[in-house]
C-alpha atoms as a PDB file:
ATOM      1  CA  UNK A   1       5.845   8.322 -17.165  1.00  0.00           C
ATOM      2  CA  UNK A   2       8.896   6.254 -17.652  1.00  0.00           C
ATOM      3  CA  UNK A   3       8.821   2.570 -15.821  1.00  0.00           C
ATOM      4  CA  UNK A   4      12.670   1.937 -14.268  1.00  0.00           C
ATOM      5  CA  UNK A   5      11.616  -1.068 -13.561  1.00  0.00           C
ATOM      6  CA  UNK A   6      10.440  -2.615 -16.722  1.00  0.00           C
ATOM      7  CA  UNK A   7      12.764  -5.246 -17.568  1.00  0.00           C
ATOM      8  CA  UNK A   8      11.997  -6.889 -13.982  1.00  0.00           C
ATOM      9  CA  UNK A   9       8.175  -6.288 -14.006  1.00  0.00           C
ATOM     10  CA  UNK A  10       7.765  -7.723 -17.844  1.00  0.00           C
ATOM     11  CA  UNK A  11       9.457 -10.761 -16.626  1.00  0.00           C
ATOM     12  CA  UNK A  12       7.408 -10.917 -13.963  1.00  0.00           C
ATOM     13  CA  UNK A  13       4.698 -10.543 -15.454  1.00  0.00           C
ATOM     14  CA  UNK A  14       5.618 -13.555 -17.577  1.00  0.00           C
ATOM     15  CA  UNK A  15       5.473 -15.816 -15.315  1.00  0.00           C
ATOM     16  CA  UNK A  16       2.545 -14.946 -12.555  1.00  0.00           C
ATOM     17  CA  UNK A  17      -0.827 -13.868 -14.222  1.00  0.00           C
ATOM     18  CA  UNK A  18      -2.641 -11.962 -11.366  1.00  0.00           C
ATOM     19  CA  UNK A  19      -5.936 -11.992 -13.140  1.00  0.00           C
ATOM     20  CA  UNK A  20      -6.253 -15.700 -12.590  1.00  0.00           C
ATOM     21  CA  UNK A  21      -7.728 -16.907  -9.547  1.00  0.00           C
ATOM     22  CA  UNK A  22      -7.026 -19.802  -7.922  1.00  0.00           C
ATOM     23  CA  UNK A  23      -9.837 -21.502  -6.499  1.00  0.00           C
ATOM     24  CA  UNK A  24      -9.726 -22.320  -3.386  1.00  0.00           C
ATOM     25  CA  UNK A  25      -4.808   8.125  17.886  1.00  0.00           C
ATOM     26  CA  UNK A  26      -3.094  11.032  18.805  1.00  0.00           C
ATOM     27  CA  UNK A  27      -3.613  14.074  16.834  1.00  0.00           C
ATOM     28  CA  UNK A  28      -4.060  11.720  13.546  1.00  0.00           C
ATOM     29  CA  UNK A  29      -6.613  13.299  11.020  1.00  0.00           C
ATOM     30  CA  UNK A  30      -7.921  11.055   8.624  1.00  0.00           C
ATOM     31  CA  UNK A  31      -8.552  12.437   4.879  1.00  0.00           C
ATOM     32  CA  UNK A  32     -11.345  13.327   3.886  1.00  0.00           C
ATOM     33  CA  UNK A  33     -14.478  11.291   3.456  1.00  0.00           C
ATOM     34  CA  UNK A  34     -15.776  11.001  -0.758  1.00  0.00           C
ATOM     35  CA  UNK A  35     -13.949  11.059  -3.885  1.00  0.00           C
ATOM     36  CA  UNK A  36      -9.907  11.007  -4.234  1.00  0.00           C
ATOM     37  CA  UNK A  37      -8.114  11.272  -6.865  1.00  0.00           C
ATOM     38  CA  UNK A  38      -5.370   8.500  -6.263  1.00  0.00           C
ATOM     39  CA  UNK A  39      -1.741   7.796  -8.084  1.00  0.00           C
ATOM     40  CA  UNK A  40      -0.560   4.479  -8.260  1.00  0.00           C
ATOM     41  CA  UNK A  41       3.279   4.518  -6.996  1.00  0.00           C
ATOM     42  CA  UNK A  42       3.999   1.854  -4.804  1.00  0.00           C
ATOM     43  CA  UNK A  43       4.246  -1.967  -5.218  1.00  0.00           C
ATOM     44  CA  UNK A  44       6.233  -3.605  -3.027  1.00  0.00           C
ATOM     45  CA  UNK A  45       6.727  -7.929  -2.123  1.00  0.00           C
ATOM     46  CA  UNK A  46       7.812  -8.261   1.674  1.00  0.00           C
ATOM     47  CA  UNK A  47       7.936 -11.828   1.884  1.00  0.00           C
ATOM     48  CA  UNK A  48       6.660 -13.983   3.843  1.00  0.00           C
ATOM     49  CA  UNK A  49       5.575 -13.036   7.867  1.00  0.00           C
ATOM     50  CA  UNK A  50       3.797 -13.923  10.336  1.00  0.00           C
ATOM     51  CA  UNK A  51      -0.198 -13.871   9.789  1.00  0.00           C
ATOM     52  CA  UNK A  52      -3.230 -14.637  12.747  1.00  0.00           C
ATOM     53  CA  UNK A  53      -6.365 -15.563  12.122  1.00  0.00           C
ATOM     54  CA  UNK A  54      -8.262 -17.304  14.660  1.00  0.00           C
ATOM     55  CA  UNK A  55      -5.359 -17.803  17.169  1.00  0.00           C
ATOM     56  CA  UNK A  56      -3.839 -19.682  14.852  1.00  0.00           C
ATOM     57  CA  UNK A  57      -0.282 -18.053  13.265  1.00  0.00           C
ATOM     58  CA  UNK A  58       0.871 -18.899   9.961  1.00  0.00           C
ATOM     59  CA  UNK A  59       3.516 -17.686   7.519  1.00  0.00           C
ATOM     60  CA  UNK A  60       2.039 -15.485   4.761  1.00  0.00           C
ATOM     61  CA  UNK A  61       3.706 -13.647   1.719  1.00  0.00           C
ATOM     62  CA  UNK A  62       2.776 -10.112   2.020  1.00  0.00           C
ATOM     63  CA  UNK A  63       2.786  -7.607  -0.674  1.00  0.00           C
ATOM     64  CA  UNK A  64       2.155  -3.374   0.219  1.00  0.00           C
ATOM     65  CA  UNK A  65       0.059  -1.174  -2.051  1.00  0.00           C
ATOM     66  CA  UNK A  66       1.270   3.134  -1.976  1.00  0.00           C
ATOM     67  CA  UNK A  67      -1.371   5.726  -3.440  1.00  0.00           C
ATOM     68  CA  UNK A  68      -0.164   9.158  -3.817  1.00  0.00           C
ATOM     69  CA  UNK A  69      -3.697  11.430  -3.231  1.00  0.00           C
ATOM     70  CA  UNK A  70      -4.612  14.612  -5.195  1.00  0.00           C
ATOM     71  CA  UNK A  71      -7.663  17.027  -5.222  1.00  0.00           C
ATOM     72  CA  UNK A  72      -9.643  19.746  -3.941  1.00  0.00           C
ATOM     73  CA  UNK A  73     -10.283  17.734  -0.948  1.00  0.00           C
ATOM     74  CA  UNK A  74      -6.741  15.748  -0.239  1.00  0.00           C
ATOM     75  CA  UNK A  75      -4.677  18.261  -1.088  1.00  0.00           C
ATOM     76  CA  UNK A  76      -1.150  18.078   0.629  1.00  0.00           C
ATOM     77  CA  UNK A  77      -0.578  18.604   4.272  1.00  0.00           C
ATOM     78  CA  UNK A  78       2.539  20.397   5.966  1.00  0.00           C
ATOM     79  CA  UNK A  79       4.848  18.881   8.280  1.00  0.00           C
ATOM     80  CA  UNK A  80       7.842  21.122   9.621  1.00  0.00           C
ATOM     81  CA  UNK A  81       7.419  23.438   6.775  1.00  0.00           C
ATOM     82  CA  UNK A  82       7.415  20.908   4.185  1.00  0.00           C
ATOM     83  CA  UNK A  83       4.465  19.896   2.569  1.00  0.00           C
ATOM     84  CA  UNK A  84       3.740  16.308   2.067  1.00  0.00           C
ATOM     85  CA  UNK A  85       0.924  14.557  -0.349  1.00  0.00           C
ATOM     86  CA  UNK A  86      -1.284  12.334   1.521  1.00  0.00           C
ATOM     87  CA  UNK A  87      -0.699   8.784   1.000  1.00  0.00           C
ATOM     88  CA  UNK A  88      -2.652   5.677   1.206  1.00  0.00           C
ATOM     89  CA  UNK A  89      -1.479   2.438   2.366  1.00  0.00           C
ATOM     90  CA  UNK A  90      -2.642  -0.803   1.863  1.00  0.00           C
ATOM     91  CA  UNK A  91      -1.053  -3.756   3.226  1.00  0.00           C
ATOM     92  CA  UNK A  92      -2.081  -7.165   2.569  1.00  0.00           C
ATOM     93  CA  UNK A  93      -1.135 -10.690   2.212  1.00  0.00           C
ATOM     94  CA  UNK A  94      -0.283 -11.884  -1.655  1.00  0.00           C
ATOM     95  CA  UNK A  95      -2.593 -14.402  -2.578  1.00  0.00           C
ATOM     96  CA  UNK A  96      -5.133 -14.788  -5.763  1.00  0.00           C
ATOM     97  CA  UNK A  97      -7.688 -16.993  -4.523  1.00  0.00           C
ATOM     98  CA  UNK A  98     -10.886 -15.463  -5.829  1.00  0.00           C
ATOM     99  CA  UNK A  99     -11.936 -14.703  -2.711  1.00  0.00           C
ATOM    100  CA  UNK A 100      -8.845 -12.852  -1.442  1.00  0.00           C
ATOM    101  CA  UNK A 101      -8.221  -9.335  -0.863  1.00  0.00           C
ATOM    102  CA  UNK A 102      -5.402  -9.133  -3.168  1.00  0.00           C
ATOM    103  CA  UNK A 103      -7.318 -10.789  -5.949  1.00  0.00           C
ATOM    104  CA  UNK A 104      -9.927  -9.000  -5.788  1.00  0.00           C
ATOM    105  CA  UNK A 105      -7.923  -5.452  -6.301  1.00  0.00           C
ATOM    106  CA  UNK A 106      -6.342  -6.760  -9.002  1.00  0.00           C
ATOM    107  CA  UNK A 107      -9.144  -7.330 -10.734  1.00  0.00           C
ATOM    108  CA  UNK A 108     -10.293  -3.852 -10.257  1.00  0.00           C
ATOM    109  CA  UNK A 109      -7.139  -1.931 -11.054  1.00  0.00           C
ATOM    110  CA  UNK A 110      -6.289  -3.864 -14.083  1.00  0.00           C
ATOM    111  CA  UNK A 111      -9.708  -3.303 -15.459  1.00  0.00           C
ATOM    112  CA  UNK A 112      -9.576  -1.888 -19.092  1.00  0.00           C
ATOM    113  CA  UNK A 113      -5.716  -3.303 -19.306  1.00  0.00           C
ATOM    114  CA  UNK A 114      -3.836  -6.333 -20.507  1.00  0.00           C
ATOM    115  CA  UNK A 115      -2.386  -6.160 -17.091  1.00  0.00           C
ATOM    116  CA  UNK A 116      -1.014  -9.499 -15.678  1.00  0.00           C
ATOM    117  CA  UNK A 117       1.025  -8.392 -12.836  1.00  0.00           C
ATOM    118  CA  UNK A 118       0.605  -5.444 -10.280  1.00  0.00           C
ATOM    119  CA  UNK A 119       3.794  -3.548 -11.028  1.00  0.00           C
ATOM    120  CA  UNK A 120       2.459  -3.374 -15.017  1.00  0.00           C
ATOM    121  CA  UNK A 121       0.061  -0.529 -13.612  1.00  0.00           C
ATOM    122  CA  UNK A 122       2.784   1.109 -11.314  1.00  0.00           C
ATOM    123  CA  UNK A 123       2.117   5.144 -12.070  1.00  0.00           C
ATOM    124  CA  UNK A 124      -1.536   4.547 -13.428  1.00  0.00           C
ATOM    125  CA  UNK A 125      -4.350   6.884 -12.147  1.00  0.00           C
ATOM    126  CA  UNK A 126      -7.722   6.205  -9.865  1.00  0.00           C
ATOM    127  CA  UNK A 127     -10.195   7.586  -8.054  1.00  0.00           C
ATOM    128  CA  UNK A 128     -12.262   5.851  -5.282  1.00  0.00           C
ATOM    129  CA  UNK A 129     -14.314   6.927  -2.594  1.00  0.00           C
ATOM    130  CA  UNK A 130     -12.639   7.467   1.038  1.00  0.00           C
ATOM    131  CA  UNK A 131     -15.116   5.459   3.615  1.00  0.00           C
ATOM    132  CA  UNK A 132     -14.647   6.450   7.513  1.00  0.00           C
ATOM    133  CA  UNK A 133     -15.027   4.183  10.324  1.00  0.00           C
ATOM    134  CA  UNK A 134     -14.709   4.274  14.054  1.00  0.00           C
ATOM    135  CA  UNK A 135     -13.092   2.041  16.562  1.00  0.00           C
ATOM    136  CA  UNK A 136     -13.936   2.341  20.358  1.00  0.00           C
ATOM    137  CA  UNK A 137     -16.254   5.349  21.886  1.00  0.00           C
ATOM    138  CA  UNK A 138     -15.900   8.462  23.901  1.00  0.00           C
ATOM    139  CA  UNK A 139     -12.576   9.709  24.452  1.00  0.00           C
ATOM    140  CA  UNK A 140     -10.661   6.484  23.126  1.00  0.00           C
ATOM    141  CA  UNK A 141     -12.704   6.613  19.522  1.00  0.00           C
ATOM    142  CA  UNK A 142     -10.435   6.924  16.564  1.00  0.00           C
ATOM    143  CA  UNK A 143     -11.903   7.091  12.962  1.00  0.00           C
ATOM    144  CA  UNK A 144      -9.962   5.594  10.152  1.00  0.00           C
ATOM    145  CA  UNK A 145      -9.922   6.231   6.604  1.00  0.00           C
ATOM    146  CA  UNK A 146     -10.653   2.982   3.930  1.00  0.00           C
ATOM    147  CA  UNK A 147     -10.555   2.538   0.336  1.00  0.00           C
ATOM    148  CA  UNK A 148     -13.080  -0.548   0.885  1.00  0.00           C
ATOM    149  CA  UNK A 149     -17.014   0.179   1.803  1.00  0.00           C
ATOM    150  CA  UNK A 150     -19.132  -1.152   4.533  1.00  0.00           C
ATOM    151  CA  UNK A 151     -19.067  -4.177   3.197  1.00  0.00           C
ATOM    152  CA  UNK A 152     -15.579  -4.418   2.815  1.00  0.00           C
ATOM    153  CA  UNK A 153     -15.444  -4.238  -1.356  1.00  0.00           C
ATOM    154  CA  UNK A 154     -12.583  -2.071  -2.960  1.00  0.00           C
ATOM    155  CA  UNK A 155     -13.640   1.702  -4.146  1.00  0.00           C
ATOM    156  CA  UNK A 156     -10.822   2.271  -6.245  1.00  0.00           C
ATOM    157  CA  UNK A 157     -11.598   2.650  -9.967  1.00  0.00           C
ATOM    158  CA  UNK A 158     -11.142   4.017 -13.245  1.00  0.00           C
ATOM    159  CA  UNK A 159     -10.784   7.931 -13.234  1.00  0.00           C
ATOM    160  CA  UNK A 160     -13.977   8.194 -15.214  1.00  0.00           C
ATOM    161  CA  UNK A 161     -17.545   9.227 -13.664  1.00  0.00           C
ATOM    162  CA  UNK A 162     -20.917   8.469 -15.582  1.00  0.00           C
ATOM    163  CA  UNK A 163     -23.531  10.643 -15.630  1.00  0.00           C
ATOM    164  CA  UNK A 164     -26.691   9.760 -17.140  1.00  0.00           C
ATOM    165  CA  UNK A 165     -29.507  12.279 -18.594  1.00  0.00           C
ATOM    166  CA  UNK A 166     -32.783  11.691 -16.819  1.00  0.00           C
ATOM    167  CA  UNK A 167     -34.686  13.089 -19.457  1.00  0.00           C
ATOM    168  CA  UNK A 168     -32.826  10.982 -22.766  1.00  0.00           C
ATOM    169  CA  UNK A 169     -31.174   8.480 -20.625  1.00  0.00           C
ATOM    170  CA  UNK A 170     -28.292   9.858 -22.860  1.00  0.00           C
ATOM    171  CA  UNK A 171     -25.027   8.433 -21.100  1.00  0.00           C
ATOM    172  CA  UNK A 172     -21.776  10.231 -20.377  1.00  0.00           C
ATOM    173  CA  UNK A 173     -18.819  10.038 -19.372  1.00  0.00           C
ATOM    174  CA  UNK A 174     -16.611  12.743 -18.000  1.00  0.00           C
ATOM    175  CA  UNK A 175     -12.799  11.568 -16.978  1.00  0.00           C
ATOM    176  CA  UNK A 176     -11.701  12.941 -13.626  1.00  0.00           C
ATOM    177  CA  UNK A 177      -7.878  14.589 -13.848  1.00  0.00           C
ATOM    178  CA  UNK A 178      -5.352  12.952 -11.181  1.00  0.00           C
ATOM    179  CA  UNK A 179      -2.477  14.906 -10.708  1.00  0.00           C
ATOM    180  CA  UNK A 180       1.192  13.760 -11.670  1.00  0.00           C
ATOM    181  CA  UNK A 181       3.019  12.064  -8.501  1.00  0.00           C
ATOM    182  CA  UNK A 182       5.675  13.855  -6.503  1.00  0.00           C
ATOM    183  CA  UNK A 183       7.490  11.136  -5.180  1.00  0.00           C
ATOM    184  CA  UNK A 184       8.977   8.469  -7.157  1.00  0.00           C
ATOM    185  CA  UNK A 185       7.661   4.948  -7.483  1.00  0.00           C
ATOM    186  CA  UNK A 186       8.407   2.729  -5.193  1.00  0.00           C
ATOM    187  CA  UNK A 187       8.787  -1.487  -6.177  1.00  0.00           C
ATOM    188  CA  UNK A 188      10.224  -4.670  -5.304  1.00  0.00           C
ATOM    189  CA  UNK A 189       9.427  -8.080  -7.084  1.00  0.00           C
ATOM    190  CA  UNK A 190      10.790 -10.963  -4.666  1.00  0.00           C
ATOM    191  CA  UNK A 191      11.120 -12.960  -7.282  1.00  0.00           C
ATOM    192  CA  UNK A 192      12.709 -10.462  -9.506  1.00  0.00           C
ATOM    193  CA  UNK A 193      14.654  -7.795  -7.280  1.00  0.00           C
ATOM    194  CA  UNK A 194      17.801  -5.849  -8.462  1.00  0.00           C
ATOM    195  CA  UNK A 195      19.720  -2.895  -7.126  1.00  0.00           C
ATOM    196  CA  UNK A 196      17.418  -0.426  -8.883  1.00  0.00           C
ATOM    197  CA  UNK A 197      14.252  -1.672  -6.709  1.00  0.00           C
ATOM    198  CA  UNK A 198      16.078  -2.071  -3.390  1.00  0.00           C
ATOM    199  CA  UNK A 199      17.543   1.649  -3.313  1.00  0.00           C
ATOM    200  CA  UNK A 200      13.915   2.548  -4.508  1.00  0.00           C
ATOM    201  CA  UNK A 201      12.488   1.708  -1.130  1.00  0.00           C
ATOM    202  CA  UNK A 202      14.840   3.516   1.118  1.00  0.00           C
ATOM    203  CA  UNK A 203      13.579   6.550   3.434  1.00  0.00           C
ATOM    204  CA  UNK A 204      16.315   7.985   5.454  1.00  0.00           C
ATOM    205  CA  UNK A 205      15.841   9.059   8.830  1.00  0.00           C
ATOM    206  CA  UNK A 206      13.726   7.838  11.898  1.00  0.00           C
ATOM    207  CA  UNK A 207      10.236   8.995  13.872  1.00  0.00           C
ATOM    208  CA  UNK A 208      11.306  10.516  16.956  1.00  0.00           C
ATOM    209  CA  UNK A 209      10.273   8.908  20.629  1.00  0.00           C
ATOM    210  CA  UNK A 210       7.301   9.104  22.116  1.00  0.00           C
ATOM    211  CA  UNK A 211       6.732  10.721  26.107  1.00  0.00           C
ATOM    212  CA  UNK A 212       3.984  11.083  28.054  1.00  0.00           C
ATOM    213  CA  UNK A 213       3.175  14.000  30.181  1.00  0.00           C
ATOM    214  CA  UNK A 214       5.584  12.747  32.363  1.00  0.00           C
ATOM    215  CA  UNK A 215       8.638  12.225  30.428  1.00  0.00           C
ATOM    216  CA  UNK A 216       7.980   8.273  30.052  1.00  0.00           C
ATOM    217  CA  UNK A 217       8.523   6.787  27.049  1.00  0.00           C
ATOM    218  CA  UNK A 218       5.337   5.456  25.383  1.00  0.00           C
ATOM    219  CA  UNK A 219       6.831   4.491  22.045  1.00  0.00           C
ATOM    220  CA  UNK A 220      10.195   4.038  21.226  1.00  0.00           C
ATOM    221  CA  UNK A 221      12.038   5.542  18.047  1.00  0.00           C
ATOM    222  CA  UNK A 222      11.837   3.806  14.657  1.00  0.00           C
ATOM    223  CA  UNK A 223      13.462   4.082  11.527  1.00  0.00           C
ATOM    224  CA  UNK A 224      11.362   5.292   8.762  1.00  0.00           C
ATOM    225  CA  UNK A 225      13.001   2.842   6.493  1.00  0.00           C
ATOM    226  CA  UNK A 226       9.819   0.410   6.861  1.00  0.00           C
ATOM    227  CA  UNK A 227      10.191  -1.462   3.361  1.00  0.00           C
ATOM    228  CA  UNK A 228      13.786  -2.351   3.734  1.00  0.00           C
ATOM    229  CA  UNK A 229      13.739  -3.569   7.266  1.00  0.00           C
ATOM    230  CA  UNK A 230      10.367  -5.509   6.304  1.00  0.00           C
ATOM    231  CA  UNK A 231      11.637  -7.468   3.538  1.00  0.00           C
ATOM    232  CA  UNK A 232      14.947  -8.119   5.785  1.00  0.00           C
ATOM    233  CA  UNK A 233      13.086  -9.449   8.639  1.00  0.00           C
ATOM    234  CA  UNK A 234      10.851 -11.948   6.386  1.00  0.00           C
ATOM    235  CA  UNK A 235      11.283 -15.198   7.616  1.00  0.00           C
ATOM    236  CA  UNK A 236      12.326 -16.388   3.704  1.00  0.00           C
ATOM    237  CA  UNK A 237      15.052 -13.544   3.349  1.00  0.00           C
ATOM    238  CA  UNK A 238      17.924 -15.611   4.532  1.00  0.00           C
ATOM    239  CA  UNK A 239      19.022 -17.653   2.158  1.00  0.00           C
ATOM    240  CA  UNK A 240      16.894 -16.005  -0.487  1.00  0.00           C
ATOM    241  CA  UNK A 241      18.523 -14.841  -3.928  1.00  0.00           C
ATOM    242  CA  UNK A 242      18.203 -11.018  -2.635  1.00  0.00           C
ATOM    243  CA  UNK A 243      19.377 -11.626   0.460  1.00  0.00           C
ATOM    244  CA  UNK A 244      22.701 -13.191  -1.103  1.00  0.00           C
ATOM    245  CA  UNK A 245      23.113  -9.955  -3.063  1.00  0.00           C
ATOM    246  CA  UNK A 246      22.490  -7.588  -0.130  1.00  0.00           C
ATOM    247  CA  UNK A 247      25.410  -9.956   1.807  1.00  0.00           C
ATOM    248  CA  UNK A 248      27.716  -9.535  -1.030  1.00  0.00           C
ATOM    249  CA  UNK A 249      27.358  -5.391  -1.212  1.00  0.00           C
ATOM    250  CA  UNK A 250      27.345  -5.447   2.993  1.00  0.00           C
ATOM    251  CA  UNK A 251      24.005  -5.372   3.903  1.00  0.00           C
ATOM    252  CA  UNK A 252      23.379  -7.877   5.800  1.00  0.00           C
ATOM    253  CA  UNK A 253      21.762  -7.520   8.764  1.00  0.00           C
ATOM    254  CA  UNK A 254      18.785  -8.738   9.379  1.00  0.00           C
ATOM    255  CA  UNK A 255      16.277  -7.160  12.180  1.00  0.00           C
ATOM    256  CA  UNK A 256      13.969  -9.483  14.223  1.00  0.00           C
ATOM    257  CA  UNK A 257      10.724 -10.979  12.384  1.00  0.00           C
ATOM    258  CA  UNK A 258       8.182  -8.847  13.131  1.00  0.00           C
ATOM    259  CA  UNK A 259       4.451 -10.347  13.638  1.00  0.00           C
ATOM    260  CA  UNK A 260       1.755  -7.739  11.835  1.00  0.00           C
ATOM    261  CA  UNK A 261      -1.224  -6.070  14.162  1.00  0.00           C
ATOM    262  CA  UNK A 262      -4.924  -5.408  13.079  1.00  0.00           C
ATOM    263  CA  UNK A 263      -5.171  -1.590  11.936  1.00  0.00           C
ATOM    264  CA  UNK A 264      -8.588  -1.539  11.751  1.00  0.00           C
ATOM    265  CA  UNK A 265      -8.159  -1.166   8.042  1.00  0.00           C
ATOM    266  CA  UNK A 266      -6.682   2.398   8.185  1.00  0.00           C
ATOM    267  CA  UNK A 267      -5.881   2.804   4.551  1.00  0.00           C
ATOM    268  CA  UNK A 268      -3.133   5.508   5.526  1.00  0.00           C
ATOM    269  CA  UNK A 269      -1.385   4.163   8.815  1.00  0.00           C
ATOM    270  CA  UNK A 270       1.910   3.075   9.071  1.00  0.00           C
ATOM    271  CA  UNK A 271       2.570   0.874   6.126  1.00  0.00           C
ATOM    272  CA  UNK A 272       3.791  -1.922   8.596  1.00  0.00           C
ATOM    273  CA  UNK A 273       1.236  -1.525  11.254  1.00  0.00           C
ATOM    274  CA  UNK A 274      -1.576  -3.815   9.262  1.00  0.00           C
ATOM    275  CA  UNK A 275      -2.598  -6.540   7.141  1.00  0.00           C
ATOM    276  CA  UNK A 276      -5.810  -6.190   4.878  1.00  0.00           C
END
């Protein structure tokens, strides 16, 4: 697979080594529970946004992970005819302390590379294990799907199982086929941006209103153009190098920051509803 977005991610990955820590409802179905096959297409810097924890709110750089599924079990789902891979979204803020999120991930999907930087393993193939939760009881229970276990550690991995012979304790090891993607890879380096990533992000259209059984509005339309309208609403856009290039070409208007809500670690809600 061919990397657009080379030249930006090789200098970025000259200058930020990832593998160093630093110490410090509805009718929503959920895939399906157990082994995915996952595609790596989507790494994307929003910049820096508002971030709770313990009533307190801070400003956080956030960075969103996209995972194209494939397999027997995820296979693609139809909407209005068209049929649609299921994707898995991880949002979460950018940050390698050893003990963060983000860190952590990286250490897992660069296993078995010389991998410095995220976007170095943009179009690379997993598999991990699809964990389901539920939120609430009775009629207001949702269940979401994770790519983290119980106890909250990452199941993506190599696409390789082991299987060991209980009779030799002869080890092998079978690799697990992830299809190719069918949508094109997504990325923006903050640091790094050009035209080529920006236009990358952009999804045309909007999500239509939401009524209730009386014909009040419970949810108001949205654009579906999450990434760009993130990264313009960061509270370090203006002024930024990026946002001086989007000013020159007429883009420049900026939409209200936005301040992220708990998803209960749905790994394929909206890809602006959450922060891991």
């Amino acid at each position: 697979m061919i990397n657009k977005f080379a030249a930006a991610v090789e200098q970025a990955a000259a200058q930020t080594n990832m593998a160093e820590a630093q110490k410090g409802g509805g009718d929503y179905q959920p895939p399906a529970a157990g082994l995915v096959r996952l595609r790596f297409v989507g790494y994307i810097e929003l910049g820096k946004h508002d971030k709770e924890f313990k009533g307190v709110v801070s400003q956080k750089p956030f960075a969103q992970f996209l995972f194209e599924a494939s397999g027997p079990k995820h296979p693609p789902r139809e909407f209005d005819g068209v049929k649609t891979p299921i994707m898995f979204s991880e949002r979460m803020v950018k940050s390698q302390s050893e003990k963060a999120a983000f860190f952590k991930l990286f250490r897992r999907m660069a296993a078995g590379t010389s991998a410095k930087h995220f976007a170095e393993l943009l179009g690379r193939e997993y598999i991990a294990t699809v964990v389901h939760n539920t939120v609430g009881e009775g009629a207001d229970a949702k269940t979401y799907a994770n790519l983290k276990d119980a106890d909250g550690v990452w199941t993506i991995r190599e696409p390789f199982i082991d299987n060991v012979d209980p009779e030799t304790g002869e080890a092998t090891r079978t690799q697990i086929k992830v299809d190719e993607p069918t949508v094109p890879l997504r990325c923006f380096l903050w640091d790094y941006a050009d035209k080529d990533q920006w236009d990358s992000l952009f999804i045309d259209g909007e999500w239509e209103a939401k009524t209730d059984d009386k014909g009040k509005v419970t949810q108001e339309a949205r654009s579906k153009n999450v990434y760009q309208n993130a990264i313009r609403s960061a509270h370090d856009f203006v002024g930024s190098p990026w946002q001086q290039v989007l000013a020159a070409g007429g883009e420049a208007d900026i939409p209200d920051p936005e301040t992220p809500a708990a998803n209960a670690g749905d790994a394929s809600a909206d890809p602006l509803e959450g922060a891991g």
